[in-house]
PDB file of N, CA and C in Angstrom:
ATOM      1  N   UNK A   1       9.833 -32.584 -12.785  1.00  0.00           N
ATOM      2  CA  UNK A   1       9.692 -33.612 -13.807  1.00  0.00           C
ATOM      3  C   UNK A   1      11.043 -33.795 -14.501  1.00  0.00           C
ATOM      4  N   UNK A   2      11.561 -35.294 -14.659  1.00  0.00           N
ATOM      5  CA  UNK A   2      12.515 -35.124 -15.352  1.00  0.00           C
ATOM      6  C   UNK A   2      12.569 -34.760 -16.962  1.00  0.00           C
ATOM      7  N   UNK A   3      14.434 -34.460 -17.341  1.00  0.00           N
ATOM      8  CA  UNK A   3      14.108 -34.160 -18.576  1.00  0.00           C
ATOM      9  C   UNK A   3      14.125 -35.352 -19.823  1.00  0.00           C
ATOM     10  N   UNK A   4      13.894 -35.264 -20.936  1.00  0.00           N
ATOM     11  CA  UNK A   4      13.518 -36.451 -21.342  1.00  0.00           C
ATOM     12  C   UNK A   4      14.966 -37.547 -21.183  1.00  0.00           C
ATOM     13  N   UNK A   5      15.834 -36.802 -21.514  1.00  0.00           N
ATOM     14  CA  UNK A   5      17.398 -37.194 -21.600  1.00  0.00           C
ATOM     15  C   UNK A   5      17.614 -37.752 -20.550  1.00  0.00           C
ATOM     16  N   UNK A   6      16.945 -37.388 -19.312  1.00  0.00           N
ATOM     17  CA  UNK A   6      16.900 -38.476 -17.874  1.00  0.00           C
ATOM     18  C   UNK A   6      16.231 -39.701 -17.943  1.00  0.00           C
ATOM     19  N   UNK A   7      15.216 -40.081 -19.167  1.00  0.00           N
ATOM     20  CA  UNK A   7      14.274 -41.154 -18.874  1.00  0.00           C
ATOM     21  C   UNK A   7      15.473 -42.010 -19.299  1.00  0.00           C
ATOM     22  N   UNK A   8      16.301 -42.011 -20.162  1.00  0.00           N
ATOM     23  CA  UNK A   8      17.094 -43.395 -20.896  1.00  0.00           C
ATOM     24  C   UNK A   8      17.774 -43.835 -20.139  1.00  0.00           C
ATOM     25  N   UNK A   9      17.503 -44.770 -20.069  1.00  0.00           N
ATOM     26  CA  UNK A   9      17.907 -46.656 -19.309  1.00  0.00           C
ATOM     27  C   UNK A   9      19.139 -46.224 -19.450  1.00  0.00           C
ATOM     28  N   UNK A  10      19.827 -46.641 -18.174  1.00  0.00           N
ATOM     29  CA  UNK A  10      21.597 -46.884 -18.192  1.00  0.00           C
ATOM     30  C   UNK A  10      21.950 -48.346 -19.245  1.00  0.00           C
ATOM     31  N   UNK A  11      21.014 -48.996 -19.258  1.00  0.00           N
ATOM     32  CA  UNK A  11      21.293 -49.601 -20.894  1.00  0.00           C
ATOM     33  C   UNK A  11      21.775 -49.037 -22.412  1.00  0.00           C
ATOM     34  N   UNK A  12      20.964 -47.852 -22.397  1.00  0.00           N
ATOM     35  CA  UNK A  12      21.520 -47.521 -23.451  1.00  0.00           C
ATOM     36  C   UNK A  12      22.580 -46.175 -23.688  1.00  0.00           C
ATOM     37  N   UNK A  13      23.187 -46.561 -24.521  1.00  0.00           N
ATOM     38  CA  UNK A  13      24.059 -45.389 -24.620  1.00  0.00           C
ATOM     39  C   UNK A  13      23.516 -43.881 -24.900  1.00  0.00           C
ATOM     40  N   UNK A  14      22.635 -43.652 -25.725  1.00  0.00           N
ATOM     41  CA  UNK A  14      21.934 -42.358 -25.709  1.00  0.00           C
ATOM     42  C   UNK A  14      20.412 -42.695 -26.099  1.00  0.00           C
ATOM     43  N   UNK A  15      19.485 -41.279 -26.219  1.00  0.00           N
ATOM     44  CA  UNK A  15      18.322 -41.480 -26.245  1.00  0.00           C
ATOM     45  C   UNK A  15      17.931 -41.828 -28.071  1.00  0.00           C
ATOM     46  N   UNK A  16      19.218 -41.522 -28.611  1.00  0.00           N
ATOM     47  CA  UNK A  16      19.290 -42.103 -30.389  1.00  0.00           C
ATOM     48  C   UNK A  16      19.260 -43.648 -30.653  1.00  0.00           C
ATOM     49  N   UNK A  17      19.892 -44.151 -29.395  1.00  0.00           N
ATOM     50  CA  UNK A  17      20.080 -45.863 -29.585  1.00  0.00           C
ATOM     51  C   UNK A  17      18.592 -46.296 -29.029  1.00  0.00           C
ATOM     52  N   UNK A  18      18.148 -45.624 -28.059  1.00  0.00           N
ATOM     53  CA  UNK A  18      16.909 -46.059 -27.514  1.00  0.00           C
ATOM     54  C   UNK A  18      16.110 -45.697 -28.740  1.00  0.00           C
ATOM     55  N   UNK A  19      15.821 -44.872 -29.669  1.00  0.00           N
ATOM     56  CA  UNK A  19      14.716 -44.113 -30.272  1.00  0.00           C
ATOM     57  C   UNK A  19      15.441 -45.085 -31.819  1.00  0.00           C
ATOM     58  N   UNK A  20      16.089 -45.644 -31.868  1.00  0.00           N
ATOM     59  CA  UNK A  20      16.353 -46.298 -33.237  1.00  0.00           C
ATOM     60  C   UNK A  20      16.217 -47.786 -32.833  1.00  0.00           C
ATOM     61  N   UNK A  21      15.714 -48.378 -31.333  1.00  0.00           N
ATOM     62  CA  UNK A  21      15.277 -49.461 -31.382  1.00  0.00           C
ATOM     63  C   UNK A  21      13.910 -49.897 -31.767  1.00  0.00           C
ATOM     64  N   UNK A  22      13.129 -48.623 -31.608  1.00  0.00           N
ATOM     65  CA  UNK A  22      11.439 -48.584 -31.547  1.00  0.00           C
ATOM     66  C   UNK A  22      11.231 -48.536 -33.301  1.00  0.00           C
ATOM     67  N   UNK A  23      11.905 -48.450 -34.147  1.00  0.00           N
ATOM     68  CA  UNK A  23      11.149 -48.756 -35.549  1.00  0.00           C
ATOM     69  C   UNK A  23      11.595 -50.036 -35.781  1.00  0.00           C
ATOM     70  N   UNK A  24      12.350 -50.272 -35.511  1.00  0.00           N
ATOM     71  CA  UNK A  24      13.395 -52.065 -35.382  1.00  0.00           C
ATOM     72  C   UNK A  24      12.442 -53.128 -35.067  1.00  0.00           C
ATOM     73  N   UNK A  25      11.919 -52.942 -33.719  1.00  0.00           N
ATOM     74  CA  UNK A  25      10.910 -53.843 -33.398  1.00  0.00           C
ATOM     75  C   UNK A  25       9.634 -53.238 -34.066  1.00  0.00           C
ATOM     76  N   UNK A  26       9.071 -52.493 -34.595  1.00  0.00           N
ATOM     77  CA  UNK A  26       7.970 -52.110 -35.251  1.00  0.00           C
ATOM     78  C   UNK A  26       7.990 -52.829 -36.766  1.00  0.00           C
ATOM     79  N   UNK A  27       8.965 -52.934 -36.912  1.00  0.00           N
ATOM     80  CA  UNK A  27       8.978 -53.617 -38.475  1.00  0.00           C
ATOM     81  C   UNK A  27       9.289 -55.356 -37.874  1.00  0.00           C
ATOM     82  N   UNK A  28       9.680 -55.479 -37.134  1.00  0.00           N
ATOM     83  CA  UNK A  28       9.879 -57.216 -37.107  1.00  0.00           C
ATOM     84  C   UNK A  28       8.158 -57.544 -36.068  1.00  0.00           C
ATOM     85  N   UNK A  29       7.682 -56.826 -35.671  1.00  0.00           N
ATOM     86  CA  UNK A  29       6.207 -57.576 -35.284  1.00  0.00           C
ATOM     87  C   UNK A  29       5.308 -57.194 -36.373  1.00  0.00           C
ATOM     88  N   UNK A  30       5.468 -56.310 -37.788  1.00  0.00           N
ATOM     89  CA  UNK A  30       4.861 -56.481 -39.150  1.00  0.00           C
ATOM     90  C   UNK A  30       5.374 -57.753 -39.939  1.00  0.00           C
ATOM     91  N   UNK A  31       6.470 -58.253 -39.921  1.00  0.00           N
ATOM     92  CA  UNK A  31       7.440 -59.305 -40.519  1.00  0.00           C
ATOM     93  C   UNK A  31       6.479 -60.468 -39.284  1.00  0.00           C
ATOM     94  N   UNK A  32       6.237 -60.191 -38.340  1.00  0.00           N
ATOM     95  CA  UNK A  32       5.664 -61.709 -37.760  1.00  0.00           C
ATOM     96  C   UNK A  32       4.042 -61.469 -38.426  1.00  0.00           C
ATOM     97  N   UNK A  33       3.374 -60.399 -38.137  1.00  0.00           N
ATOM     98  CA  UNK A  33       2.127 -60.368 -38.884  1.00  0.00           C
ATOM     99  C   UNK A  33       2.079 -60.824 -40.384  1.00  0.00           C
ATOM    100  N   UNK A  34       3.122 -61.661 -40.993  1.00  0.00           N
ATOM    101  CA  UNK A  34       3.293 -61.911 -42.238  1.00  0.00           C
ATOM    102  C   UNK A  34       3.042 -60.553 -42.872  1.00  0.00           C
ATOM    103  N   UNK A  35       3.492 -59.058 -42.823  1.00  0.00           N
ATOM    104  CA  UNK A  35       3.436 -58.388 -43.581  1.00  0.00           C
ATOM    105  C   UNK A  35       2.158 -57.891 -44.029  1.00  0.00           C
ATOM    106  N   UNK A  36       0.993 -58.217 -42.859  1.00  0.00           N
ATOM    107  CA  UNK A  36       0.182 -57.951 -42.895  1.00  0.00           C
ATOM    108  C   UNK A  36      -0.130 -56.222 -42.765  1.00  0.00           C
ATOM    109  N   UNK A  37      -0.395 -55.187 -43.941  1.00  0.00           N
ATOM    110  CA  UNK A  37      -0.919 -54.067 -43.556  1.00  0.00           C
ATOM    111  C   UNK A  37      -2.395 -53.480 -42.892  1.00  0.00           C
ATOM    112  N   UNK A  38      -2.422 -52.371 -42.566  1.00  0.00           N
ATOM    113  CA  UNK A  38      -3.580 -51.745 -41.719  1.00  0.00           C
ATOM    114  C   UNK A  38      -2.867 -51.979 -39.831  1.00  0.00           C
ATOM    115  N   UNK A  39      -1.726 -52.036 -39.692  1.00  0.00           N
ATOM    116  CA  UNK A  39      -1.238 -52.343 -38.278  1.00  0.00           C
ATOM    117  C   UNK A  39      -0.289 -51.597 -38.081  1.00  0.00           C
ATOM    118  N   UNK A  40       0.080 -50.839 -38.708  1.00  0.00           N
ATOM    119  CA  UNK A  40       1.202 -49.823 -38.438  1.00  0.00           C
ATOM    120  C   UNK A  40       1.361 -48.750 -37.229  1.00  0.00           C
ATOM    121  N   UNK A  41       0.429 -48.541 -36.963  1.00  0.00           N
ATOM    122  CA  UNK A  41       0.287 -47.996 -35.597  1.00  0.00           C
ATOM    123  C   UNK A  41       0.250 -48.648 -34.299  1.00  0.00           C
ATOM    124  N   UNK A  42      -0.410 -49.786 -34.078  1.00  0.00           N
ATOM    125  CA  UNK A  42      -0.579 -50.672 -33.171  1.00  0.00           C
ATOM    126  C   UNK A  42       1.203 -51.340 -33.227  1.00  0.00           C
ATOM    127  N   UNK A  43       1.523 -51.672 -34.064  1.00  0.00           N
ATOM    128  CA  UNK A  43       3.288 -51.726 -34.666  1.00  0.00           C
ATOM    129  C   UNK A  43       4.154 -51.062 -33.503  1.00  0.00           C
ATOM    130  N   UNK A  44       3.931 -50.033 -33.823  1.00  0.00           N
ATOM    131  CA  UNK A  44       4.543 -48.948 -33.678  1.00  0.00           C
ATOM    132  C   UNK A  44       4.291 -48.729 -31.861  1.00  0.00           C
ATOM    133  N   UNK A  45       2.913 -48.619 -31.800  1.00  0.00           N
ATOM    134  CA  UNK A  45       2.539 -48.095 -30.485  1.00  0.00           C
ATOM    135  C   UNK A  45       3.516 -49.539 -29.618  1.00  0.00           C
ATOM    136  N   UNK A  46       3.015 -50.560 -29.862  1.00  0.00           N
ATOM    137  CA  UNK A  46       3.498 -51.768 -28.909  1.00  0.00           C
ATOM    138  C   UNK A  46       5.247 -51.849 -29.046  1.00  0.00           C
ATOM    139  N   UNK A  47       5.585 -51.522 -29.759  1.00  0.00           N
ATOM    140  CA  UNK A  47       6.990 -51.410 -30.507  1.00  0.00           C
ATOM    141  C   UNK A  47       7.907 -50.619 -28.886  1.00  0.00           C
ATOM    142  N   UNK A  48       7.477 -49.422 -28.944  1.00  0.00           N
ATOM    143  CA  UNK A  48       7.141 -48.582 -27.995  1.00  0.00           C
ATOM    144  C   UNK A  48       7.178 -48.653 -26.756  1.00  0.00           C
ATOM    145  N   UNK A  49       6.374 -49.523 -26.418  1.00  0.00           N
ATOM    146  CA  UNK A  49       5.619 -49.716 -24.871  1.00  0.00           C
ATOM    147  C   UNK A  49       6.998 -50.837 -24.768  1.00  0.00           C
ATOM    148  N   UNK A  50       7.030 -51.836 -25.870  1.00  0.00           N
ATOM    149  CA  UNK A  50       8.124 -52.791 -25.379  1.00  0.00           C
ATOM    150  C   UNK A  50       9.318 -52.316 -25.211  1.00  0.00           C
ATOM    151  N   UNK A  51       9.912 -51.608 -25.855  1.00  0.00           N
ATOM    152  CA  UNK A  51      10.753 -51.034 -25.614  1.00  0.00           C
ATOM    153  C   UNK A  51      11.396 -50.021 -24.459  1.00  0.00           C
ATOM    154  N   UNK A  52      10.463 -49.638 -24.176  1.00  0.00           N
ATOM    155  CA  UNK A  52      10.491 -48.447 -22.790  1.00  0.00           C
ATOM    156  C   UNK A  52      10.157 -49.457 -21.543  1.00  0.00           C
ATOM    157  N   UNK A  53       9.419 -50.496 -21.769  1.00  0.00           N
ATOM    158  CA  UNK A  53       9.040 -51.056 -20.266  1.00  0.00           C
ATOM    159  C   UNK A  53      10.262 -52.056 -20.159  1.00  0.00           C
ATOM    160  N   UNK A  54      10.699 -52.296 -21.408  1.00  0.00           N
ATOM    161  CA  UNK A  54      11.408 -53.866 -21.186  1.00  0.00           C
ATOM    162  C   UNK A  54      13.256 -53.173 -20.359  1.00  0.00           C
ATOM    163  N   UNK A  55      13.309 -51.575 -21.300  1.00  0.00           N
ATOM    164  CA  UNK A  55      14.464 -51.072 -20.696  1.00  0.00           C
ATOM    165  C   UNK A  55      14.332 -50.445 -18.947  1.00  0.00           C
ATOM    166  N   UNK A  56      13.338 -50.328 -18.368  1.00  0.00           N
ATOM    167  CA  UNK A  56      13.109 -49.704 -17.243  1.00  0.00           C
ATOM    168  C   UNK A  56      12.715 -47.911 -17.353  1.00  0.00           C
ATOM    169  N   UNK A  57      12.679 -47.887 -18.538  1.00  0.00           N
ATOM    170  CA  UNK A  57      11.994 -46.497 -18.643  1.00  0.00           C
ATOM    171  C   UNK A  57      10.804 -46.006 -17.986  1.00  0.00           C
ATOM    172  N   UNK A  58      10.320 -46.399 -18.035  1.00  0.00           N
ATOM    173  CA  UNK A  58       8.693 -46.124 -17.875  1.00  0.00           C
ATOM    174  C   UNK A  58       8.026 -46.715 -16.342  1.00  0.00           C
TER     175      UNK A  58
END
């Protein structure tokens, strides 16, 4: 199994630039929910998934 430090996309420079994109987009799909709370997880989780699938991680 690789180690996690193997999953990051030759996109990004380390697994800090990858892991500081996922609250970035977690707060701008709350900013499209008009700031709607009770979604912070779903936020977060999809935040996530976009991030890792859109870089070739996953």
């Amino acid at each position: 199994m690789p180690k996690p430090s193997q999953l990051v996309s030759p996109l990004f420079t380390s697994e800090e630039e990858l892991q500081a994109r996922i609250p970035k987009l977690a707060y701008e799909l709350y900013e499209q929910r008009k700031r709607q709370h009770g979604y912070d997880r779903e936020d977060w989780f999809r935040a996530e998934k976009d991030v890792l699938t859109q870089k070739g991680v996953r």
